[in-house]
PDB file of N, CA and C in Angstrom:
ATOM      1  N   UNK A   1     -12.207-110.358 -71.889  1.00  0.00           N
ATOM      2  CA  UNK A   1     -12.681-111.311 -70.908  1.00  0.00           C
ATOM      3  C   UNK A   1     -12.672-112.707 -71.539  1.00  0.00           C
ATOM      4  N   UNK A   2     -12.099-113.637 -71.148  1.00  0.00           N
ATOM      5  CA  UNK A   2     -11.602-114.871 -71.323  1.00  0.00           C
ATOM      6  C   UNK A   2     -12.778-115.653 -71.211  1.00  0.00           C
ATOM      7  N   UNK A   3     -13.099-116.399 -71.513  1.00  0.00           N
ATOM      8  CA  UNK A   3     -14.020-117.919 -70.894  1.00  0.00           C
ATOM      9  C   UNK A   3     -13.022-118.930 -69.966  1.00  0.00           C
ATOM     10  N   UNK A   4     -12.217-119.554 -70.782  1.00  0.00           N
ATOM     11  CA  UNK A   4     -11.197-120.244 -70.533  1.00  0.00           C
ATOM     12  C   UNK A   4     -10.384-119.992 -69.657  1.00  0.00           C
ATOM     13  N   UNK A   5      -9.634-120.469 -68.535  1.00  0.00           N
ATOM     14  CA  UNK A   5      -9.118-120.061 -67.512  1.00  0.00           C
ATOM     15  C   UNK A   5      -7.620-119.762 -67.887  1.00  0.00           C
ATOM     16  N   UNK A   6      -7.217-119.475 -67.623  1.00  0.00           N
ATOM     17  CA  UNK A   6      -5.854-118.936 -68.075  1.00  0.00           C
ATOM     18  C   UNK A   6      -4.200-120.157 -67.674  1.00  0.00           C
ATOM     19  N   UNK A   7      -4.597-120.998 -66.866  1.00  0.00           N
ATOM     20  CA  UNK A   7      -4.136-122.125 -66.315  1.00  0.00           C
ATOM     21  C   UNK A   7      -4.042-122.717 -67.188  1.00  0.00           C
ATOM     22  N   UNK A   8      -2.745-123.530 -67.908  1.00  0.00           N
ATOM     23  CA  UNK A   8      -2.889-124.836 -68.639  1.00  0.00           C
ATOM     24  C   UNK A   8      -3.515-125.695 -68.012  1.00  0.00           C
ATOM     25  N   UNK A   9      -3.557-126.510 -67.295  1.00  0.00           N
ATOM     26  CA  UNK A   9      -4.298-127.544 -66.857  1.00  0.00           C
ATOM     27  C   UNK A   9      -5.692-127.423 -66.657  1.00  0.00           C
ATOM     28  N   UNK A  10      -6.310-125.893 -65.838  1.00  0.00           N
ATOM     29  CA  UNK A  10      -7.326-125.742 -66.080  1.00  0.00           C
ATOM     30  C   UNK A  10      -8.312-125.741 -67.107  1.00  0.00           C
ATOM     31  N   UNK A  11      -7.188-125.113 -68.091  1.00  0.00           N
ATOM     32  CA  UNK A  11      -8.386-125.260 -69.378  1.00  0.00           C
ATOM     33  C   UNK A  11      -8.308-126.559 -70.354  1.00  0.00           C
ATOM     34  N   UNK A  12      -7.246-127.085 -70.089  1.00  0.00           N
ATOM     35  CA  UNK A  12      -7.220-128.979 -70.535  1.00  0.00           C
ATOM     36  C   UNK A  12      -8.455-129.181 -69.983  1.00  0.00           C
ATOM     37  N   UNK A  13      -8.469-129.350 -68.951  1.00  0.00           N
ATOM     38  CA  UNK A  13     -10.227-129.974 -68.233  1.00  0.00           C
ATOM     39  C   UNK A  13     -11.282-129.459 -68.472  1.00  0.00           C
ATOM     40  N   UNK A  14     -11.544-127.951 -69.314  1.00  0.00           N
ATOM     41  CA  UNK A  14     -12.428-127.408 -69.340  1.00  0.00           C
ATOM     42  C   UNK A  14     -13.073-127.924 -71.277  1.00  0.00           C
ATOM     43  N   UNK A  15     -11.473-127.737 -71.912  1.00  0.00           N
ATOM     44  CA  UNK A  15     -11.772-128.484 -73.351  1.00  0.00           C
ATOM     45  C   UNK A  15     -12.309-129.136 -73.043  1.00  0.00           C
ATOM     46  N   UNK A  16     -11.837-130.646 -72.653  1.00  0.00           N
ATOM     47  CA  UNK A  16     -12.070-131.975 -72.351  1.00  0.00           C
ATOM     48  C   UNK A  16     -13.459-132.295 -72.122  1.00  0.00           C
ATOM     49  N   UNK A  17     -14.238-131.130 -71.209  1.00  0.00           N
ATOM     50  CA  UNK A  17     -15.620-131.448 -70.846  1.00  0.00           C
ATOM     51  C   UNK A  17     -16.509-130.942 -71.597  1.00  0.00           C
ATOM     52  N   UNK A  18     -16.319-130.024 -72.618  1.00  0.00           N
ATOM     53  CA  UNK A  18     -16.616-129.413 -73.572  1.00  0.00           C
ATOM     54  C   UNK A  18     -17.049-130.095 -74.918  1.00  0.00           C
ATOM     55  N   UNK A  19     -15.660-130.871 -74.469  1.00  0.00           N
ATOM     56  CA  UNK A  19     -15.071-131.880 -76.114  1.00  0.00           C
ATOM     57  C   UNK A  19     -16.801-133.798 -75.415  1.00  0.00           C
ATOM     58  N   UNK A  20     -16.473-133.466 -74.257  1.00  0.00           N
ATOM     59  CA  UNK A  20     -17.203-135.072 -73.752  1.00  0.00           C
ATOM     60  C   UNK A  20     -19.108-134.448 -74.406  1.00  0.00           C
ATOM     61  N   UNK A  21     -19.258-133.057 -73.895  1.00  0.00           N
ATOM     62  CA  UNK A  21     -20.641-132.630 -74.127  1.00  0.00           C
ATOM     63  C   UNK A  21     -21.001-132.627 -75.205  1.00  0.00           C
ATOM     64  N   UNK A  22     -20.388-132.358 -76.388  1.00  0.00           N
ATOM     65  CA  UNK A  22     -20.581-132.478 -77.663  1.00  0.00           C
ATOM     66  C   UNK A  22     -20.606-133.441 -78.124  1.00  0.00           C
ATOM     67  N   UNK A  23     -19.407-134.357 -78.210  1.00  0.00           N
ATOM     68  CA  UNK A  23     -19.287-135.515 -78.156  1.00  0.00           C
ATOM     69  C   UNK A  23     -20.711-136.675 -77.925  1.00  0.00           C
ATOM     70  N   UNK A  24     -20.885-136.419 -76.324  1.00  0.00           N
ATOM     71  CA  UNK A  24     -22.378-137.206 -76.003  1.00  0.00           C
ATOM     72  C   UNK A  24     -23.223-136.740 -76.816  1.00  0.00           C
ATOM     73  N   UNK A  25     -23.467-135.506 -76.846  1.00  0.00           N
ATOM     74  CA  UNK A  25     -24.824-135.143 -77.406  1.00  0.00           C
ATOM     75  C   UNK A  25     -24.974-135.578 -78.700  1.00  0.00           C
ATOM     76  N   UNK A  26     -23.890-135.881 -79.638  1.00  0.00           N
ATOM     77  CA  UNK A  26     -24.296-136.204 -81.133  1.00  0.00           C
ATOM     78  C   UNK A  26     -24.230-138.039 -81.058  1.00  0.00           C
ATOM     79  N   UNK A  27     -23.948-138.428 -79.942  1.00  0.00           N
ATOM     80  CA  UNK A  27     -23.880-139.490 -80.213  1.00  0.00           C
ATOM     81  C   UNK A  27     -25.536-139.663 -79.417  1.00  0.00           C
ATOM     82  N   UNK A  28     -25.790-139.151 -79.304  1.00  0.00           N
ATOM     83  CA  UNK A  28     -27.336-139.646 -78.449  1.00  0.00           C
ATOM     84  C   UNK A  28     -28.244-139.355 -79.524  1.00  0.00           C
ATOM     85  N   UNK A  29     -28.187-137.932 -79.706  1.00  0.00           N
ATOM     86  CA  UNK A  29     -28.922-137.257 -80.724  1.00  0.00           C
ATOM     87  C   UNK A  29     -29.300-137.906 -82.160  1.00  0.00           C
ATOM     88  N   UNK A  30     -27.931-137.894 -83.159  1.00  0.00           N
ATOM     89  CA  UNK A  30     -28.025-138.646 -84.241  1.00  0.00           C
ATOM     90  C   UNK A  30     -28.606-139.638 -84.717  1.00  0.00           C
ATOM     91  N   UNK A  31     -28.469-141.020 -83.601  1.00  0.00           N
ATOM     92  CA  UNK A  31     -29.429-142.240 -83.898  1.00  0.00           C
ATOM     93  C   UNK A  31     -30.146-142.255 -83.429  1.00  0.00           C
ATOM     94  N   UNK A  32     -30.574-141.494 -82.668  1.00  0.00           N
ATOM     95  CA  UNK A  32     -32.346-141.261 -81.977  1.00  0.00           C
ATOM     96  C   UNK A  32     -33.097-140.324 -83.289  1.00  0.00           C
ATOM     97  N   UNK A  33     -32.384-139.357 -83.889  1.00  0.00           N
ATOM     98  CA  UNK A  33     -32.948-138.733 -85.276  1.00  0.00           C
ATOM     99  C   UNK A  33     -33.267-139.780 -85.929  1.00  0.00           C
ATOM    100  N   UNK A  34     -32.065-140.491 -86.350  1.00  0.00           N
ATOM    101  CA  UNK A  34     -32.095-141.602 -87.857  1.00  0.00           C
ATOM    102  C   UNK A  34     -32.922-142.036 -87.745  1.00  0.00           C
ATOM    103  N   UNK A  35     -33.204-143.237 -86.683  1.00  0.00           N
ATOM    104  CA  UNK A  35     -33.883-144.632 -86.424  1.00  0.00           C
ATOM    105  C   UNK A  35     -35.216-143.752 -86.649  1.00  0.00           C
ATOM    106  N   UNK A  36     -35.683-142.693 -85.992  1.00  0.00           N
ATOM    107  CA  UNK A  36     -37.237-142.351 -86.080  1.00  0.00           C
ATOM    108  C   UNK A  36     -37.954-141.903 -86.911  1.00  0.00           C
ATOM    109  N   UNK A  37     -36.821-141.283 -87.740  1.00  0.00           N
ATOM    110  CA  UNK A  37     -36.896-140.780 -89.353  1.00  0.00           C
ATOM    111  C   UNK A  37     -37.289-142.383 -89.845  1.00  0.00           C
ATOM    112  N   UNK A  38     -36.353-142.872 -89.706  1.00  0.00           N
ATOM    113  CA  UNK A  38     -36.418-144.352 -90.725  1.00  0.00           C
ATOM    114  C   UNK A  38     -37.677-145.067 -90.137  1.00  0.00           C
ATOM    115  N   UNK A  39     -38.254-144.930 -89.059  1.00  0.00           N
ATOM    116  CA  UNK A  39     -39.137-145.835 -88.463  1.00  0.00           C
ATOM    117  C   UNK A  39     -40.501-145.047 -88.792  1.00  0.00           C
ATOM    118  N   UNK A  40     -40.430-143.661 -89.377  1.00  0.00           N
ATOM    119  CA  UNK A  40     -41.801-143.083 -89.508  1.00  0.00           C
ATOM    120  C   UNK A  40     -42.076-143.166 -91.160  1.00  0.00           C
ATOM    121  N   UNK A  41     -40.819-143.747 -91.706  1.00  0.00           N
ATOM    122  CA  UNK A  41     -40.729-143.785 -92.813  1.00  0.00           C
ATOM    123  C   UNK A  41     -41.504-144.959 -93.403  1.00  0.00           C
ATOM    124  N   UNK A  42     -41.029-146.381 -92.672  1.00  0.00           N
ATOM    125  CA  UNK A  42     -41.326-147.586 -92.725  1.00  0.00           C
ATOM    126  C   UNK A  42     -43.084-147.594 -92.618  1.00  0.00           C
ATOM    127  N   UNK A  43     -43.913-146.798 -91.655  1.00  0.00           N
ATOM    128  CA  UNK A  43     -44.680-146.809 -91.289  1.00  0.00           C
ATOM    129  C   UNK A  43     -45.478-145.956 -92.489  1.00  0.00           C
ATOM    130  N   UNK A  44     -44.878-145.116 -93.087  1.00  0.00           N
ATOM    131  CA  UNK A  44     -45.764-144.573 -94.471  1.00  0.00           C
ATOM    132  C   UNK A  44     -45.955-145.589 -95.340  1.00  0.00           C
ATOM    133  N   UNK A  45     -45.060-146.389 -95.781  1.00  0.00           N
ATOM    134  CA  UNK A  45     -45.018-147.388 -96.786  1.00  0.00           C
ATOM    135  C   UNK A  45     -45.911-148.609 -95.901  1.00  0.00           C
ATOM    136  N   UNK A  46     -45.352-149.270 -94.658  1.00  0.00           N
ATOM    137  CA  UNK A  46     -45.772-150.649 -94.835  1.00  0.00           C
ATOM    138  C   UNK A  46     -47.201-150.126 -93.704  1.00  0.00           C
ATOM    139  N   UNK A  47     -47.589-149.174 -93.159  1.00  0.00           N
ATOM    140  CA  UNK A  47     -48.569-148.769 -91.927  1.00  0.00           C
ATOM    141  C   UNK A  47     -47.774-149.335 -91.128  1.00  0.00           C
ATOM    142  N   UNK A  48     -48.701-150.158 -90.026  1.00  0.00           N
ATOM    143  CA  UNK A  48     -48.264-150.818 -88.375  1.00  0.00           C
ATOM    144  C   UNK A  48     -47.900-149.182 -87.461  1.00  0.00           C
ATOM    145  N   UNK A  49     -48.577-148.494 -87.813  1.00  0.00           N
ATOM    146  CA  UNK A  49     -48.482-147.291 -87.011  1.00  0.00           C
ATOM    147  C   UNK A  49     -48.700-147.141 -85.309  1.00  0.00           C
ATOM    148  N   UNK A  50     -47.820-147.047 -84.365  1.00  0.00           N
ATOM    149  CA  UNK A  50     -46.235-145.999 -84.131  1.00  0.00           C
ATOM    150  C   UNK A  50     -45.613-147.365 -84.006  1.00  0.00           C
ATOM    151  N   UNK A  51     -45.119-149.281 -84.096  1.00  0.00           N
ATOM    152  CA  UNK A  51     -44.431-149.575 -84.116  1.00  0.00           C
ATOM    153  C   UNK A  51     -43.351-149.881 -84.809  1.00  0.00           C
ATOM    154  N   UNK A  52     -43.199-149.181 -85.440  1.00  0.00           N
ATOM    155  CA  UNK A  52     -41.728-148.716 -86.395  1.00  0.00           C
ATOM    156  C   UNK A  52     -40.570-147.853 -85.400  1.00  0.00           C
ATOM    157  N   UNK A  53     -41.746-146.572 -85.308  1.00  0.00           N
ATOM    158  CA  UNK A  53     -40.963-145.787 -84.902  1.00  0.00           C
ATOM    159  C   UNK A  53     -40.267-145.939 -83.241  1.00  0.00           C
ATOM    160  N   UNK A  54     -41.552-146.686 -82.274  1.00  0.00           N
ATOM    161  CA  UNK A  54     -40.768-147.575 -81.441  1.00  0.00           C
ATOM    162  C   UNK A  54     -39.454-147.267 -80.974  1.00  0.00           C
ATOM    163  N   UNK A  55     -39.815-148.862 -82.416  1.00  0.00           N
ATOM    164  CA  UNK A  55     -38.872-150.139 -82.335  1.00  0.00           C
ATOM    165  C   UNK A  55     -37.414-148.890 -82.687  1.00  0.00           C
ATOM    166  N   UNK A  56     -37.979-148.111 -83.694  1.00  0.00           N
ATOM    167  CA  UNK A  56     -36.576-147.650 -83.647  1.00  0.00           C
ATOM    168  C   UNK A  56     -36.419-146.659 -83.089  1.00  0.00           C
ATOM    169  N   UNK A  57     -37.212-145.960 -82.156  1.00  0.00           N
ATOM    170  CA  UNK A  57     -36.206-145.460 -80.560  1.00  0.00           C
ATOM    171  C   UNK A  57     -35.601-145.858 -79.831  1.00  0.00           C
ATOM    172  N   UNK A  58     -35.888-147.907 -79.760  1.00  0.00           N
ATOM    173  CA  UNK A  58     -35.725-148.282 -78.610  1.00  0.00           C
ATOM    174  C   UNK A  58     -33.803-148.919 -79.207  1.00  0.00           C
ATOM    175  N   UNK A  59     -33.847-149.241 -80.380  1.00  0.00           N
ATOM    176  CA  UNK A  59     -33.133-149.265 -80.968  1.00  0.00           C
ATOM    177  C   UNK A  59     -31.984-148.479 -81.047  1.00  0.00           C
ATOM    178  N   UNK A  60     -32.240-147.511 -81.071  1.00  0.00           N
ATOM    179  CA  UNK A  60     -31.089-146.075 -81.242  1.00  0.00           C
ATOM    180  C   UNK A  60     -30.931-145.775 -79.815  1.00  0.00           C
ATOM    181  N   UNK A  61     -31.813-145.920 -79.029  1.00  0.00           N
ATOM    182  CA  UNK A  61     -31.021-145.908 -76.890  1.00  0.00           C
ATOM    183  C   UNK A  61     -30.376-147.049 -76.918  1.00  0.00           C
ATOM    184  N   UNK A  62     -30.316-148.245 -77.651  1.00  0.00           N
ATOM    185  CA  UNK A  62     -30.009-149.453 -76.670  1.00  0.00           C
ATOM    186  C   UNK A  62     -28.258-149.090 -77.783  1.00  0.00           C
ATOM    187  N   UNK A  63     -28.489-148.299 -78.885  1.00  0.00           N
ATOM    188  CA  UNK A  63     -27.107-147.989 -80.002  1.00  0.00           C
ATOM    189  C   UNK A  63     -26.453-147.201 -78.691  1.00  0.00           C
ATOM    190  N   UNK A  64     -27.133-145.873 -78.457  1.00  0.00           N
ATOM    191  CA  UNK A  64     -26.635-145.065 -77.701  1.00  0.00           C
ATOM    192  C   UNK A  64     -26.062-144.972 -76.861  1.00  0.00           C
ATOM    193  N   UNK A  65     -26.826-146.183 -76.233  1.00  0.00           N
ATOM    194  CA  UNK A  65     -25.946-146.507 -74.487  1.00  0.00           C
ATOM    195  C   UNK A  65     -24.944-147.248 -74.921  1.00  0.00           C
ATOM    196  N   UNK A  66     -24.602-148.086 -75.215  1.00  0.00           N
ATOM    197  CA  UNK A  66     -23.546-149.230 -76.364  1.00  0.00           C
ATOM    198  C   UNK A  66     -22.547-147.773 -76.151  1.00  0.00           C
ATOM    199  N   UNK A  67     -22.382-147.143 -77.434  1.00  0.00           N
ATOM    200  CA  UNK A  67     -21.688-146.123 -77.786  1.00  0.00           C
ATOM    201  C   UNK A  67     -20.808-144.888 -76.490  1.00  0.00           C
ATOM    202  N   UNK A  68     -21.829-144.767 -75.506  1.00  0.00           N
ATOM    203  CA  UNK A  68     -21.747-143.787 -75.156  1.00  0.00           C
ATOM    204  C   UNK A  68     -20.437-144.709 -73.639  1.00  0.00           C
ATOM    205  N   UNK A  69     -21.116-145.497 -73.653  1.00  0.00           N
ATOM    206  CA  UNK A  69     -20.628-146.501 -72.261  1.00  0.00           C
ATOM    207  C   UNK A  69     -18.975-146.302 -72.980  1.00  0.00           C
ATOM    208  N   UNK A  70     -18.811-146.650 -74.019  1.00  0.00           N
ATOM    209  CA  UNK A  70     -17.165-146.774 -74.679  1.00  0.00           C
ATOM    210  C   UNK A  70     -16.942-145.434 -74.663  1.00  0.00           C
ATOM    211  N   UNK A  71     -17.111-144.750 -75.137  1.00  0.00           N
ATOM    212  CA  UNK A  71     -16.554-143.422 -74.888  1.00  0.00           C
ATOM    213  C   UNK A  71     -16.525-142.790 -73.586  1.00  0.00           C
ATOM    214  N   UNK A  72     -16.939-143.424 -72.594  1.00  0.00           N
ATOM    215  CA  UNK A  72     -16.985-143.200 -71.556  1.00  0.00           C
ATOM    216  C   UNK A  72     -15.621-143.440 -70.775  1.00  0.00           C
ATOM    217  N   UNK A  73     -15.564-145.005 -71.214  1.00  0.00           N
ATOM    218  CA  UNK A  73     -14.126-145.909 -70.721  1.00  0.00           C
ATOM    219  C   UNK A  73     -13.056-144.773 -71.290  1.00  0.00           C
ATOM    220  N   UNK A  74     -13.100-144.393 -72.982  1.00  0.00           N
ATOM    221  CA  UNK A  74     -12.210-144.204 -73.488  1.00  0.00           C
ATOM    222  C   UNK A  74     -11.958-142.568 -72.544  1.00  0.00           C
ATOM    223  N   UNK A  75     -12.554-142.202 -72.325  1.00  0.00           N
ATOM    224  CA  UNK A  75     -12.565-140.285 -71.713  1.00  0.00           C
ATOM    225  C   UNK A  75     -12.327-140.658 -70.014  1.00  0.00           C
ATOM    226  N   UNK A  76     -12.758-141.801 -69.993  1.00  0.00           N
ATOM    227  CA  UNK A  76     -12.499-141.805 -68.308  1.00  0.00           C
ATOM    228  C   UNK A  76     -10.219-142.287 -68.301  1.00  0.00           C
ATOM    229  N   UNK A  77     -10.128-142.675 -69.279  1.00  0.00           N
ATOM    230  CA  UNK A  77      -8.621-142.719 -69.337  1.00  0.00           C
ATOM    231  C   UNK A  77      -7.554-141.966 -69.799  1.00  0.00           C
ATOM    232  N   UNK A  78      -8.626-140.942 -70.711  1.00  0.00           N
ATOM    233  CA  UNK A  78      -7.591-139.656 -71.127  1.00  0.00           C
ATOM    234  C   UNK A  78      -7.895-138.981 -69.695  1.00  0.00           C
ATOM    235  N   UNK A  79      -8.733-139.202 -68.925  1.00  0.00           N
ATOM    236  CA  UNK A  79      -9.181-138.135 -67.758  1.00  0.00           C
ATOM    237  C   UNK A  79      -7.699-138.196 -67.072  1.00  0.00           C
ATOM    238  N   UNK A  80      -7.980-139.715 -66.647  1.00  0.00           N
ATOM    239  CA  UNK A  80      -6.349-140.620 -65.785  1.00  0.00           C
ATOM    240  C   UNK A  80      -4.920-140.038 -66.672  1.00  0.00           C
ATOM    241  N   UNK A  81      -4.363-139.656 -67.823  1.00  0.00           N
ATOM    242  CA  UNK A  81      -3.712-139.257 -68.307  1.00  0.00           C
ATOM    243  C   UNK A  81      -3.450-137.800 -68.078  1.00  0.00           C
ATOM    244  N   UNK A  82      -4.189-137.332 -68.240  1.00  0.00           N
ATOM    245  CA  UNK A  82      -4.364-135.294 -68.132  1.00  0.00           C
ATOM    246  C   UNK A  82      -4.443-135.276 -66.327  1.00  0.00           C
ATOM    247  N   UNK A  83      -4.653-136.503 -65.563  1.00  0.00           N
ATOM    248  CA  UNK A  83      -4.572-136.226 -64.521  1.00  0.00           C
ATOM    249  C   UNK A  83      -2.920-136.486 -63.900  1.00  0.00           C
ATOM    250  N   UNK A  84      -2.426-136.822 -64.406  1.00  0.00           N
ATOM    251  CA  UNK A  84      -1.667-137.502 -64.096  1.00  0.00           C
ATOM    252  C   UNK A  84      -0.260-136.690 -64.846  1.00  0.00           C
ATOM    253  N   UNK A  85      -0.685-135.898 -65.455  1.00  0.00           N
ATOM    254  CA  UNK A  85       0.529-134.756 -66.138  1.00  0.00           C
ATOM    255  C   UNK A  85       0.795-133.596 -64.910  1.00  0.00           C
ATOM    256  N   UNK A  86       1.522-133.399 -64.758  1.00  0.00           N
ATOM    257  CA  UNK A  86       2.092-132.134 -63.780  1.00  0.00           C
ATOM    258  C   UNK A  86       2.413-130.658 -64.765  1.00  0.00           C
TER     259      UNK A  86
END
């Protein structure tokens, strides 16, 4: 029993969304880890307790969306490409 559809094209689109989910998720994930690691870090050493950690959530969404918006453009044009193959 397959996952993958047996269709070339079908399963191009099925990678593809596969490849975008992973993709997003480490790009959301990762600097929302870092920044809060680093911001709970800052806050052991210098106090000012939770604005470290915040600043660096708000920091790692405003990275995230940045990031994610381009890969967006860039996947919304391989989309137009793979759509556009017969």
């Amino acid at each position: 029993m397959a996952l993958l559809p047996k269709d070339d094209k079908d399963r191009k689109y099925m990678l593809m969304g596969l490849r975008i989910i992973g993709d997003f998720g480490a790009t959301i994930a990762v600097p929302i880890v870092l920044f809060v690691l680093i911001g709970q870090w800052l806050e052991g050493k210098y106090g000012y307790a939770p604005w470290f950690t915040v600043l660096g959530f708000i920091l790692a969404a405003l990275l995230s969306g940045k990031l994610i918006y381009k890969k967006a453009k860039q996947y919304g044009k391989e989309y137009e490409q793979l759509d556009k193959e017969k």
